[in-house]
PDB file of N, CA and C in Angstrom:
ATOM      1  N   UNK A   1     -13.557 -14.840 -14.655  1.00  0.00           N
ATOM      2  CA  UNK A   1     -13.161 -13.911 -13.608  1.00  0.00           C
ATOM      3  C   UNK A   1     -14.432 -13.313 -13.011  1.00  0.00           C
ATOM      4  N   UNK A   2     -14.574 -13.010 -11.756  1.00  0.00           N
ATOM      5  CA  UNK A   2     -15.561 -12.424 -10.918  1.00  0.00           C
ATOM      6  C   UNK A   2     -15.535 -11.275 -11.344  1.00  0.00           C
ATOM      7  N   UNK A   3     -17.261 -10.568 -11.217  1.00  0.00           N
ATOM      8  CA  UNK A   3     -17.171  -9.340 -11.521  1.00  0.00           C
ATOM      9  C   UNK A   3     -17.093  -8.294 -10.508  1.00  0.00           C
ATOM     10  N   UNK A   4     -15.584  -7.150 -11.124  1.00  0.00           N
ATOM     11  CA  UNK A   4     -15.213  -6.307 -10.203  1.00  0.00           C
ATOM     12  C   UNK A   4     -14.143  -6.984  -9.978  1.00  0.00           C
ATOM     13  N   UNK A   5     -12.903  -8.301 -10.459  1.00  0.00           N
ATOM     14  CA  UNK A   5     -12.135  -8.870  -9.335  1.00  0.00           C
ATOM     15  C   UNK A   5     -11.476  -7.334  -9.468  1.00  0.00           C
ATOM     16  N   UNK A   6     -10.168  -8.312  -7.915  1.00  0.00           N
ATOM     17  CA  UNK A   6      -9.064  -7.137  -8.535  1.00  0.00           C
ATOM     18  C   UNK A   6      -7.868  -7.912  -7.815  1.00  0.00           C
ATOM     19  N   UNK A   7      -7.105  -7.461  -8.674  1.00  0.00           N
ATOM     20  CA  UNK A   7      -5.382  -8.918  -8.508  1.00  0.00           C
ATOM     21  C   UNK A   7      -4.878  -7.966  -8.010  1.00  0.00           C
ATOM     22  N   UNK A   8      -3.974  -8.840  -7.004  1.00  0.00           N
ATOM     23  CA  UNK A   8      -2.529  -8.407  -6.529  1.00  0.00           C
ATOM     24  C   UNK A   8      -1.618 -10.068  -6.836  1.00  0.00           C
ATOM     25  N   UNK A   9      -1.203  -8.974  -8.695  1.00  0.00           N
ATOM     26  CA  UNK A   9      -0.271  -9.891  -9.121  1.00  0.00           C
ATOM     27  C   UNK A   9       0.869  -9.327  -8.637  1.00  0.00           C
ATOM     28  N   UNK A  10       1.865 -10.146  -7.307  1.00  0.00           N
ATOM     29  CA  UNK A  10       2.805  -9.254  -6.884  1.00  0.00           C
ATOM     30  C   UNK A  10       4.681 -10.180  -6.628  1.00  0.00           C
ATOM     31  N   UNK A  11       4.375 -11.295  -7.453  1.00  0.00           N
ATOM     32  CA  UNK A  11       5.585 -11.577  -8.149  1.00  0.00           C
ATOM     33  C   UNK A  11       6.767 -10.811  -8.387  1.00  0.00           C
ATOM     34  N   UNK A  12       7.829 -10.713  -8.087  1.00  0.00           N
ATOM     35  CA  UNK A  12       8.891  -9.986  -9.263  1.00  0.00           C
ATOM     36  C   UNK A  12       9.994 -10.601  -9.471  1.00  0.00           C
ATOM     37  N   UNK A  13      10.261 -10.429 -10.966  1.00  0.00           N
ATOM     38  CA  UNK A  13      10.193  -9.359 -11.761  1.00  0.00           C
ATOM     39  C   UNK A  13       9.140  -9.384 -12.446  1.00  0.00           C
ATOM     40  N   UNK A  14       8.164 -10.227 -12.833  1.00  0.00           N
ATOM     41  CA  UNK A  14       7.113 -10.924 -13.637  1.00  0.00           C
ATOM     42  C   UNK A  14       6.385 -11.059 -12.818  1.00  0.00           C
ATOM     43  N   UNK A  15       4.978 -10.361 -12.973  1.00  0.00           N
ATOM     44  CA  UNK A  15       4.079 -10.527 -12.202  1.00  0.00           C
ATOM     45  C   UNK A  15       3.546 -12.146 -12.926  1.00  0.00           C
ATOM     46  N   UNK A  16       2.615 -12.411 -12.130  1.00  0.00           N
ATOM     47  CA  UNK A  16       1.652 -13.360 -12.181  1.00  0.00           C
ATOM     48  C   UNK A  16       0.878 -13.320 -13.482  1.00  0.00           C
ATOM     49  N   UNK A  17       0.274 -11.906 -13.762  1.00  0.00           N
ATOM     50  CA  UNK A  17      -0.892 -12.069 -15.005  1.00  0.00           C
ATOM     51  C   UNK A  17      -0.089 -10.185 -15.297  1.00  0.00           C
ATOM     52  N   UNK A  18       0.306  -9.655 -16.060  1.00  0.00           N
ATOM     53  CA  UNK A  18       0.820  -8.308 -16.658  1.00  0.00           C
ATOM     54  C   UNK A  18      -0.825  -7.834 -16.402  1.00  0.00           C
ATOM     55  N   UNK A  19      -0.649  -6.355 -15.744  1.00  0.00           N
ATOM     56  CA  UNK A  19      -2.030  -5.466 -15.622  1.00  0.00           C
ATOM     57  C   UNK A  19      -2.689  -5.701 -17.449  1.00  0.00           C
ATOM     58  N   UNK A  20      -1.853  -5.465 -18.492  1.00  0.00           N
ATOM     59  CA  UNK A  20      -3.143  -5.407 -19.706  1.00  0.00           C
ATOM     60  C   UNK A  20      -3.651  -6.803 -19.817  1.00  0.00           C
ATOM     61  N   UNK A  21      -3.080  -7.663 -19.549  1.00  0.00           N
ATOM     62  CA  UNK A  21      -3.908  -8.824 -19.829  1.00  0.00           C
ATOM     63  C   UNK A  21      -5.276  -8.972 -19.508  1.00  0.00           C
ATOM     64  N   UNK A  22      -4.579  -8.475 -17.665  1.00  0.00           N
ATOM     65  CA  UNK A  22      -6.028  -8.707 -16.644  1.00  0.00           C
ATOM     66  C   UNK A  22      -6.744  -8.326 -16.775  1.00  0.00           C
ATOM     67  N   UNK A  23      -6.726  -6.721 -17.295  1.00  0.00           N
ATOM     68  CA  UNK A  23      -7.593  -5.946 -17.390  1.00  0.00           C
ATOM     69  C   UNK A  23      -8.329  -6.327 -18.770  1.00  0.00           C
ATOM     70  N   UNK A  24      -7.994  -6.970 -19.826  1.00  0.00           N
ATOM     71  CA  UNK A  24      -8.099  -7.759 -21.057  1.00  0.00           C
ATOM     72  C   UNK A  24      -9.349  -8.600 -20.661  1.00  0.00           C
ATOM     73  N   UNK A  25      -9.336  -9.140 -19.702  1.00  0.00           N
ATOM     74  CA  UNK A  25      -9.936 -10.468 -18.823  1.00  0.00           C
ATOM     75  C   UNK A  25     -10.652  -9.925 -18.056  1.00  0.00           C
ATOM     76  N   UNK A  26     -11.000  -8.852 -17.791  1.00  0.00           N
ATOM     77  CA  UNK A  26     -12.193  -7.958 -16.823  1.00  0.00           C
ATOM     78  C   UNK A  26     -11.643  -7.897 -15.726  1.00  0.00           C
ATOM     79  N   UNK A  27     -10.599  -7.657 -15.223  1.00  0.00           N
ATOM     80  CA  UNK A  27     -10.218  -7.215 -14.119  1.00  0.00           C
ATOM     81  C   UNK A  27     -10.335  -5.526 -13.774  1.00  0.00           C
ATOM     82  N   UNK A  28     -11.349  -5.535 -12.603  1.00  0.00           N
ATOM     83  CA  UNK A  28     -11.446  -3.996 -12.014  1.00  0.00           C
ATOM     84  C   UNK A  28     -10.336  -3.268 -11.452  1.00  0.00           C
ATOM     85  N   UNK A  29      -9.489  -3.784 -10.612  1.00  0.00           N
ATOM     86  CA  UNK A  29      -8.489  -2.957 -10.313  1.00  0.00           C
ATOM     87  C   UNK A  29      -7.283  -4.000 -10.428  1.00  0.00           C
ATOM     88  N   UNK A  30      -5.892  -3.556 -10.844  1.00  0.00           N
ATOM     89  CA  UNK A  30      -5.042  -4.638 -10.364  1.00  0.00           C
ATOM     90  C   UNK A  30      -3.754  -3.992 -10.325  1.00  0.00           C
ATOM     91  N   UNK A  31      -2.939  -4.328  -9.449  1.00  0.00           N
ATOM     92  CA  UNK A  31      -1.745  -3.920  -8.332  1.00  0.00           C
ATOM     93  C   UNK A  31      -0.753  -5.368  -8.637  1.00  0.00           C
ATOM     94  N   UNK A  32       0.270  -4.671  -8.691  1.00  0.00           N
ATOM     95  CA  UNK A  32       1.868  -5.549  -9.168  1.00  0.00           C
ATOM     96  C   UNK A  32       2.737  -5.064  -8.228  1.00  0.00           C
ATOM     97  N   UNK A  33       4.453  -5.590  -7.864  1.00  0.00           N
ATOM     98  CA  UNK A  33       5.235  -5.169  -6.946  1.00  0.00           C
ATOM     99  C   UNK A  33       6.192  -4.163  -8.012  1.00  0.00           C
ATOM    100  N   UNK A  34       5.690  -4.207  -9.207  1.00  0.00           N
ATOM    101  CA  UNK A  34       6.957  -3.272 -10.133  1.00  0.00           C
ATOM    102  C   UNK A  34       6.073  -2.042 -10.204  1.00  0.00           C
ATOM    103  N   UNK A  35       7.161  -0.791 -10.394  1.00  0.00           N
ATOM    104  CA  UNK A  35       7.068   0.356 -10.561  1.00  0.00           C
ATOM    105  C   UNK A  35       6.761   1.139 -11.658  1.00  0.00           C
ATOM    106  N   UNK A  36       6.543   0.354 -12.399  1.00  0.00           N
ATOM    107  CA  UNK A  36       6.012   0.655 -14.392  1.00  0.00           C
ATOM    108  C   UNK A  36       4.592   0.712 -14.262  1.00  0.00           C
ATOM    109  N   UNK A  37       3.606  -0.056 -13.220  1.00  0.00           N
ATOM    110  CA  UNK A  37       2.441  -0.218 -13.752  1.00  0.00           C
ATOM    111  C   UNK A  37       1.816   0.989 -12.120  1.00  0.00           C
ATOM    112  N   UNK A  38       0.338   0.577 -12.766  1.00  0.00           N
ATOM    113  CA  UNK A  38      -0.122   1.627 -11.623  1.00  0.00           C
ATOM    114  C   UNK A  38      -0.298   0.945 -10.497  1.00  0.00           C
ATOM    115  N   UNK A  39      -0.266   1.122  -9.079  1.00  0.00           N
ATOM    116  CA  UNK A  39      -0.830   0.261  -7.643  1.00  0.00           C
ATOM    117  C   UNK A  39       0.389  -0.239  -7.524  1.00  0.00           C
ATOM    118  N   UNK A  40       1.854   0.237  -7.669  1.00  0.00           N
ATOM    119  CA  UNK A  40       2.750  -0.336  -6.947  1.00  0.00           C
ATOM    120  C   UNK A  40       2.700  -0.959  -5.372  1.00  0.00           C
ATOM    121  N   UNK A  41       2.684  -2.507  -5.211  1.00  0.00           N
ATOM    122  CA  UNK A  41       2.676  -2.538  -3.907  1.00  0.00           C
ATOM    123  C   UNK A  41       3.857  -2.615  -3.582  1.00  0.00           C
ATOM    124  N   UNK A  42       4.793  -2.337  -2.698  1.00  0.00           N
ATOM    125  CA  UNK A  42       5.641  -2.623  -1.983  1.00  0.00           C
ATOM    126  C   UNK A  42       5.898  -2.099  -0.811  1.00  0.00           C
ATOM    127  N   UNK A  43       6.746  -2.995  -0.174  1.00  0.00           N
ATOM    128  CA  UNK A  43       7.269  -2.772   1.342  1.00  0.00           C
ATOM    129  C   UNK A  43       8.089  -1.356   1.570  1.00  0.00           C
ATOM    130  N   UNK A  44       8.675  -0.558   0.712  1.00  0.00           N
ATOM    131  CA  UNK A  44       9.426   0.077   0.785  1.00  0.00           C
ATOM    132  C   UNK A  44       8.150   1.282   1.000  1.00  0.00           C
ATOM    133  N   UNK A  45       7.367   1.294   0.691  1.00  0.00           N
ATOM    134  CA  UNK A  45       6.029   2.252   1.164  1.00  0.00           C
ATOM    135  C   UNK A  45       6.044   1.921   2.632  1.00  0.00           C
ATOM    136  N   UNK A  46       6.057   0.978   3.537  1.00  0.00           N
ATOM    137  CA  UNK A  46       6.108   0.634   4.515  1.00  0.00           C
ATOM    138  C   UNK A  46       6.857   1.092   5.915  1.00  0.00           C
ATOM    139  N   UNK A  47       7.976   0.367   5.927  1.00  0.00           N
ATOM    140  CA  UNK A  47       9.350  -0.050   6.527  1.00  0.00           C
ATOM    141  C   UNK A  47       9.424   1.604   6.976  1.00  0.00           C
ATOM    142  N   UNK A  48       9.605   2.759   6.054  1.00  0.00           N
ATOM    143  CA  UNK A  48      10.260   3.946   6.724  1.00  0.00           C
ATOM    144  C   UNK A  48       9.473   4.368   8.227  1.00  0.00           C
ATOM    145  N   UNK A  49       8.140   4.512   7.690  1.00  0.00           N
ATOM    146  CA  UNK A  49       7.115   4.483   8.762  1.00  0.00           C
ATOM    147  C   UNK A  49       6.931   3.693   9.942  1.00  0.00           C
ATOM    148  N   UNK A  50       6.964   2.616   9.550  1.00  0.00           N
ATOM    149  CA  UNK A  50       7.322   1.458  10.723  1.00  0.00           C
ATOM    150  C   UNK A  50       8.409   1.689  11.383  1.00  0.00           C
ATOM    151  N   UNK A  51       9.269   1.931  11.348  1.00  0.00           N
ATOM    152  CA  UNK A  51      10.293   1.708  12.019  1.00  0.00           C
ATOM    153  C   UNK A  51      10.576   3.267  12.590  1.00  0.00           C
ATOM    154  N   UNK A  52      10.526   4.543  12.142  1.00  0.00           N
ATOM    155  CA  UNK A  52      10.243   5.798  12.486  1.00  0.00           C
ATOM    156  C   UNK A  52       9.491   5.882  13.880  1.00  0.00           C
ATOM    157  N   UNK A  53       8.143   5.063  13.652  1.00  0.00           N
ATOM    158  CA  UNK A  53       6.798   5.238  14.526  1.00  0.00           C
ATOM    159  C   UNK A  53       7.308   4.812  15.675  1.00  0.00           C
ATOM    160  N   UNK A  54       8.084   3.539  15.568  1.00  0.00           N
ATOM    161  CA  UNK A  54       8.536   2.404  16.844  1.00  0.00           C
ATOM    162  C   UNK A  54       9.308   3.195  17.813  1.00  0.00           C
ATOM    163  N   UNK A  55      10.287   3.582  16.949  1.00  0.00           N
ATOM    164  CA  UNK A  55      11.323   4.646  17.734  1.00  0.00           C
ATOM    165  C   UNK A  55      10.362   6.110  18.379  1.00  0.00           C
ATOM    166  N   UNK A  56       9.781   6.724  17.660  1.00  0.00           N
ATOM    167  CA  UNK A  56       9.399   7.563  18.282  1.00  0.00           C
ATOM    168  C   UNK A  56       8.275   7.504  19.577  1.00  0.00           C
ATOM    169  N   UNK A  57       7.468   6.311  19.304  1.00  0.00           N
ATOM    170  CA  UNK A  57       6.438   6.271  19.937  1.00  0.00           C
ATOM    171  C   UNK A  57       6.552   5.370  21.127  1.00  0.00           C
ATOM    172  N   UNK A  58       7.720   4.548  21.081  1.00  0.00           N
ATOM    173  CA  UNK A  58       8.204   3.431  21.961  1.00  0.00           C
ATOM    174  C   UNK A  58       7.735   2.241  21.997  1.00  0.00           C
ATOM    175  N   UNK A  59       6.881   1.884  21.141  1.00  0.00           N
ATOM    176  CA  UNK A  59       6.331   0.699  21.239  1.00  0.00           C
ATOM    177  C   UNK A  59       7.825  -0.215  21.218  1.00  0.00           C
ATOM    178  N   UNK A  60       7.502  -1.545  21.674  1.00  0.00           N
ATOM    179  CA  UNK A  60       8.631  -2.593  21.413  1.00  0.00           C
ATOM    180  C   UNK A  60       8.307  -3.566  20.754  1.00  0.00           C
ATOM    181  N   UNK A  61       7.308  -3.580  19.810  1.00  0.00           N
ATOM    182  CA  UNK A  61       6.546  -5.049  19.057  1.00  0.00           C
ATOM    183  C   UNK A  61       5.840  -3.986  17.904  1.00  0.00           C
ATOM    184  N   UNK A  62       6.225  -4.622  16.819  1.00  0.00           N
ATOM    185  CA  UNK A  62       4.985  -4.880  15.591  1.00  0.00           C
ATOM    186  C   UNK A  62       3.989  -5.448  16.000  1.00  0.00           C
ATOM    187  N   UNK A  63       3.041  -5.186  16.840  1.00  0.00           N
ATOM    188  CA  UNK A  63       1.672  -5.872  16.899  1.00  0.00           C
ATOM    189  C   UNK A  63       0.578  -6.064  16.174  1.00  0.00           C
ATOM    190  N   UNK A  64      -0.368  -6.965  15.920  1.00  0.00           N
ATOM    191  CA  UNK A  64      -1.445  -6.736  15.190  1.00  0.00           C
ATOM    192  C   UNK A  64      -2.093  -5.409  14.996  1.00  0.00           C
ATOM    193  N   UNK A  65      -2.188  -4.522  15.843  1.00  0.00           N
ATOM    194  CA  UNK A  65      -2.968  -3.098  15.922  1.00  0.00           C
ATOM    195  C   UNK A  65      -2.118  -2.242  15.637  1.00  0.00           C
ATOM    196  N   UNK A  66      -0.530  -2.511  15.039  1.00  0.00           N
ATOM    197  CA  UNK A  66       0.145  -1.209  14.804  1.00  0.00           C
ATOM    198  C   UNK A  66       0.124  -1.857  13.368  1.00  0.00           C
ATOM    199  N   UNK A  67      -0.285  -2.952  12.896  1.00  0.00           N
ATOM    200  CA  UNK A  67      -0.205  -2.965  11.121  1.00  0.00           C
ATOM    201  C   UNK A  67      -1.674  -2.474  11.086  1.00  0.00           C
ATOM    202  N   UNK A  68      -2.465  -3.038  11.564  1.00  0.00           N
ATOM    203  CA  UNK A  68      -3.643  -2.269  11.261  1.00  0.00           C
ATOM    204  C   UNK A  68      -3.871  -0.918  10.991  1.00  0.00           C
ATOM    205  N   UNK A  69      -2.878  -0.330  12.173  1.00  0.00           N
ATOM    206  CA  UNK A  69      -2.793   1.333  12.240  1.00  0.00           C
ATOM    207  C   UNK A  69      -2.180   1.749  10.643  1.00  0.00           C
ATOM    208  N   UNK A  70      -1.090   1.125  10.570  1.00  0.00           N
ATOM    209  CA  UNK A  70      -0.275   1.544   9.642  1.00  0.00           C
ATOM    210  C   UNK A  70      -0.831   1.353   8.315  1.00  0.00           C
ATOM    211  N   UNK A  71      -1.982   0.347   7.916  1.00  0.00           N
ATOM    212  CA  UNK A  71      -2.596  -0.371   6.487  1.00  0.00           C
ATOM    213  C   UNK A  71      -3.320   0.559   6.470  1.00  0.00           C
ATOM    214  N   UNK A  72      -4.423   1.229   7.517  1.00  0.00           N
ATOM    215  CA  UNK A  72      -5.204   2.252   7.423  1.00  0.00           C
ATOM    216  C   UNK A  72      -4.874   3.684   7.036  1.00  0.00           C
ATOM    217  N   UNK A  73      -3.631   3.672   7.868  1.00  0.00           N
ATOM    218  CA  UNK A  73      -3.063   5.386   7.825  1.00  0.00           C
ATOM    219  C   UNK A  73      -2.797   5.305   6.461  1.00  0.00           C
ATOM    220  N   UNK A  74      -1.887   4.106   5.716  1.00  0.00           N
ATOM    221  CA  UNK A  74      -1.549   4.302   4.084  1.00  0.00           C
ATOM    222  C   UNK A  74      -2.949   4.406   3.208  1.00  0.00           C
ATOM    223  N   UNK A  75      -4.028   3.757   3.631  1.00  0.00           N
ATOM    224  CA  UNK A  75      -5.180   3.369   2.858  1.00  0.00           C
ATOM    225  C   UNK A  75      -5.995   5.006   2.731  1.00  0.00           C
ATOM    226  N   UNK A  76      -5.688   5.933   4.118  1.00  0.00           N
ATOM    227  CA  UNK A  76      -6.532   6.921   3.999  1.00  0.00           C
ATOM    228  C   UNK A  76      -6.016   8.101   3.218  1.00  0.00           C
ATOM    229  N   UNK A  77      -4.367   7.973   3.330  1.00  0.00           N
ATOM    230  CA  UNK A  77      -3.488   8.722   2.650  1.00  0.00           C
ATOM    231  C   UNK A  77      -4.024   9.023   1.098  1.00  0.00           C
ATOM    232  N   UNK A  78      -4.522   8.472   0.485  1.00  0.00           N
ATOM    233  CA  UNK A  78      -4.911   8.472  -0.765  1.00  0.00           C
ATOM    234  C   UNK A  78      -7.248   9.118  -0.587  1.00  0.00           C
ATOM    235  N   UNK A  79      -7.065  10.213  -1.281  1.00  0.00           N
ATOM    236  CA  UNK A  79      -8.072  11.007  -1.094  1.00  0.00           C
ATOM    237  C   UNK A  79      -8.798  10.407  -1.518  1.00  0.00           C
ATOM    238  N   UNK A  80     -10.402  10.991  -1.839  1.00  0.00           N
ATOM    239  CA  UNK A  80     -11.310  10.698  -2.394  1.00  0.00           C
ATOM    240  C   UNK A  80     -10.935  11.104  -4.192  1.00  0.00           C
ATOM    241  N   UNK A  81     -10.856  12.426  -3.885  1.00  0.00           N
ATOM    242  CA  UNK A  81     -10.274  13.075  -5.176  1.00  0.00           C
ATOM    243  C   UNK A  81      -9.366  11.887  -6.191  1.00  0.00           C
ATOM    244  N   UNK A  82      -8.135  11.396  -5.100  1.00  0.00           N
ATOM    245  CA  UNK A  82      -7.067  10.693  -5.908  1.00  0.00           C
ATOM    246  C   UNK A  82      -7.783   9.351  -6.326  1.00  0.00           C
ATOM    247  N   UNK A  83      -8.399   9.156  -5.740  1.00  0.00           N
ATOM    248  CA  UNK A  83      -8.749   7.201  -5.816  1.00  0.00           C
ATOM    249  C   UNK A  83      -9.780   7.065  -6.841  1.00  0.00           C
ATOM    250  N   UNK A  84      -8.686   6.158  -7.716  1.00  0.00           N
ATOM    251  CA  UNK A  84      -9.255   5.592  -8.548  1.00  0.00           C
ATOM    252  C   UNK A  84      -8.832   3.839  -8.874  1.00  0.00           C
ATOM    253  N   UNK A  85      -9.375   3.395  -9.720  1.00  0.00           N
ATOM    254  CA  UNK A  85      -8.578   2.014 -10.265  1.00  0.00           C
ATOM    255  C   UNK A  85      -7.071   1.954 -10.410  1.00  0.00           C
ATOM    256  N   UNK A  86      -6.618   2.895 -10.925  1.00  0.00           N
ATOM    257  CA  UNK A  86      -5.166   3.385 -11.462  1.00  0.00           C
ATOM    258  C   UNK A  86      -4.642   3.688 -10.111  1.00  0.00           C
ATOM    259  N   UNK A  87      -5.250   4.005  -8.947  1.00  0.00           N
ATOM    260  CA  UNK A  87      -4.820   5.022  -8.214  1.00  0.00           C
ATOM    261  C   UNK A  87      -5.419   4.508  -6.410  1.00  0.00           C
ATOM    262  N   UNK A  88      -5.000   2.913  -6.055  1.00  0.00           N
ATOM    263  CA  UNK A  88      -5.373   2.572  -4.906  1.00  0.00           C
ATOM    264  C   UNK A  88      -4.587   2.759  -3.801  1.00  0.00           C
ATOM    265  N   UNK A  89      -3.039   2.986  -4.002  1.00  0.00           N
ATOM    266  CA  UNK A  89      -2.119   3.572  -3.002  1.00  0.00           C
ATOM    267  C   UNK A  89      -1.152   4.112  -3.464  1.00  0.00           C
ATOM    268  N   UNK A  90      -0.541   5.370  -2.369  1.00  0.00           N
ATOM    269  CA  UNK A  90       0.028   6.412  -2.740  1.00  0.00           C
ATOM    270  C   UNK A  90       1.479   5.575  -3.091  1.00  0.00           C
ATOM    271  N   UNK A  91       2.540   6.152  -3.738  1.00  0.00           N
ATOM    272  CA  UNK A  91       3.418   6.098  -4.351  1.00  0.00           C
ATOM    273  C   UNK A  91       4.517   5.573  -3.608  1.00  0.00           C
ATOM    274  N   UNK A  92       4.896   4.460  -3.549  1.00  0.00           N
ATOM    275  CA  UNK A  92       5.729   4.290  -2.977  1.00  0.00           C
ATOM    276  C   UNK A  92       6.840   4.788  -2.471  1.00  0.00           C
ATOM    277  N   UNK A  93       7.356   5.624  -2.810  1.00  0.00           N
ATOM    278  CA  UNK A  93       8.698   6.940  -2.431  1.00  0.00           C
ATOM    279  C   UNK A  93       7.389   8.096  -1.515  1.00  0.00           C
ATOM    280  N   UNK A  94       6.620   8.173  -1.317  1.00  0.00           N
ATOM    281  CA  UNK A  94       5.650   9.516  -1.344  1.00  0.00           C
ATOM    282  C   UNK A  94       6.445   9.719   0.386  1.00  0.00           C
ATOM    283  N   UNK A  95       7.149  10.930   0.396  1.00  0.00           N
ATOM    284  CA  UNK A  95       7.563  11.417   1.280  1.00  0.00           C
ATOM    285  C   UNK A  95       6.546  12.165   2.924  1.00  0.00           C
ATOM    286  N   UNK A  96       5.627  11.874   2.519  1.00  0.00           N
ATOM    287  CA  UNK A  96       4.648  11.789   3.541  1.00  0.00           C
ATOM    288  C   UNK A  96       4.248  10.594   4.291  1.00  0.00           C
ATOM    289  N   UNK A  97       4.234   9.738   3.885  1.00  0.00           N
ATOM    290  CA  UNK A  97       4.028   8.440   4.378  1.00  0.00           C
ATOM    291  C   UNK A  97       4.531   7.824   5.660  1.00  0.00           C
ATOM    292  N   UNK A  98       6.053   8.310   5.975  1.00  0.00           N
ATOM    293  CA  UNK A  98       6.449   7.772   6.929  1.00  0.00           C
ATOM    294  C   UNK A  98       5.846   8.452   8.414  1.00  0.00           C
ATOM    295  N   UNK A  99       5.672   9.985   7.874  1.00  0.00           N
ATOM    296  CA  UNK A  99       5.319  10.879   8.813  1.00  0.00           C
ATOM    297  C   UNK A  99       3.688  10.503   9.748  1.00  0.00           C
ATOM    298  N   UNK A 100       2.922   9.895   8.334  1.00  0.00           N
ATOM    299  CA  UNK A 100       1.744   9.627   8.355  1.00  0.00           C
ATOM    300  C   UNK A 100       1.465   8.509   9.400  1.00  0.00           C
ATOM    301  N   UNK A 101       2.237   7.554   9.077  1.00  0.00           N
ATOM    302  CA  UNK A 101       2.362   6.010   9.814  1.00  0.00           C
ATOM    303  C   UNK A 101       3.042   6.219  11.501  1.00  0.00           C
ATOM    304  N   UNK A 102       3.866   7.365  11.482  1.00  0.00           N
ATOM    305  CA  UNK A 102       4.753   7.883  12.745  1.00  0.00           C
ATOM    306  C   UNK A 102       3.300   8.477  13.640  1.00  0.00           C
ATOM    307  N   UNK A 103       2.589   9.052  13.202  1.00  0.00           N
ATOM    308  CA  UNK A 103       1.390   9.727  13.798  1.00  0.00           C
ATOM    309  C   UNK A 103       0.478   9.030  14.300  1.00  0.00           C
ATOM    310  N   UNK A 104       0.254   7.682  13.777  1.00  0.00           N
ATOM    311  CA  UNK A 104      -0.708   6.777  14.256  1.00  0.00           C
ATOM    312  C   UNK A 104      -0.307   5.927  14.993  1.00  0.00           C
ATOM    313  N   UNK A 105       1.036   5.698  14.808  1.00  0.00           N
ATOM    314  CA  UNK A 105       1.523   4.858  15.806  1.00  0.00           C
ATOM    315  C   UNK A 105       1.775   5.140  16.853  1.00  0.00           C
ATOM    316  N   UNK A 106       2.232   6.339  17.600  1.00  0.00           N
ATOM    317  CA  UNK A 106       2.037   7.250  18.470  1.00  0.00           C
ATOM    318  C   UNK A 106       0.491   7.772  19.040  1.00  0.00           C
ATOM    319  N   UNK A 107      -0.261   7.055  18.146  1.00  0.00           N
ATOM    320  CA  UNK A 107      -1.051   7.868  18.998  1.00  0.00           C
ATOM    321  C   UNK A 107      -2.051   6.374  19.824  1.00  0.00           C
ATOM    322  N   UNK A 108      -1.411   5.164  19.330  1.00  0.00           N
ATOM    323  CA  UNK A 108      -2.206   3.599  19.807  1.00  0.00           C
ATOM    324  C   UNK A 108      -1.058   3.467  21.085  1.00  0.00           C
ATOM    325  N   UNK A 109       0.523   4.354  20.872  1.00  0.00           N
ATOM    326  CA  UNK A 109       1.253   3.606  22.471  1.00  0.00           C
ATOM    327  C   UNK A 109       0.847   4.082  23.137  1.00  0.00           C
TER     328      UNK A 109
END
C-alpha cells in the first residue's frame, strides 16, 4: 500500500477491505458507505441540498459547477478544528448541510 493511501471502500453492505483491516495494512484515512465506521460516504449527505438549492436558486441542470459547488461547500463544512482521519466529512444526517449546499448554489445561478 502507498504511503498515506486512503480507501473509499464504498460497497454495501460489505465494504471492499473493513476500515481495521486497512488501517492494519497502513491505510491513512479510509471512508465506507455504512454508518458504523467513521467517513460515512453517502448520497443521502447530498440529495437534500441538491435538490433544495435547484428549487430555490432556479437553476434547471445539475451541472458540472453546481457538483463542484456542492463537493466544496460539504468539504469546507468540516473545520479545521473537526478534521481529522476519523473525521473527513460531516455526518451524513448533519442538518446544516442542505442549507449549506442551498447557499452556494444560489450564489453560481
Amino acid at each position: 500500500m502507498a504511503p498515506k493511501a486512503i480507501i473509499f471502500a464504498l460497497a454495501n453492505p460489505v465494504p471492499e477491505i473493513l476500515p481495521p483491516e486497512a488501517e492494519k495494512e497502513g491505510a491513512f484515512i479510509v471512508a465506507t458507505g455504512r454508518s458504523d465506521f467513521h467517513n460515512q460516504i453517502n448520497n443521502s449527505l447530498v440529495f437534500p441540498g441538491i435538490f433544495k438549492g435547484l428549487l430555490k436558486s432556479g437553476l434547471q441542470e445539475v451541472t458540472l459547477k453546481a457538483k463542484q459547488a456542492t463537493s466544496i461547500a460539504i468539504a469546507n463544512s468540516v473545520s479545521e478544528k473537526e478534521l481529522s482521519v476519523k473525521n473527513i466529512i460531516p455526518e451524513s444526517l448533519n442538518p446544516d448541510i442542505p442549507f449549506i449546499i442551498t447557499r452556494e448554489l444560489m450564489k453560481i445561478a
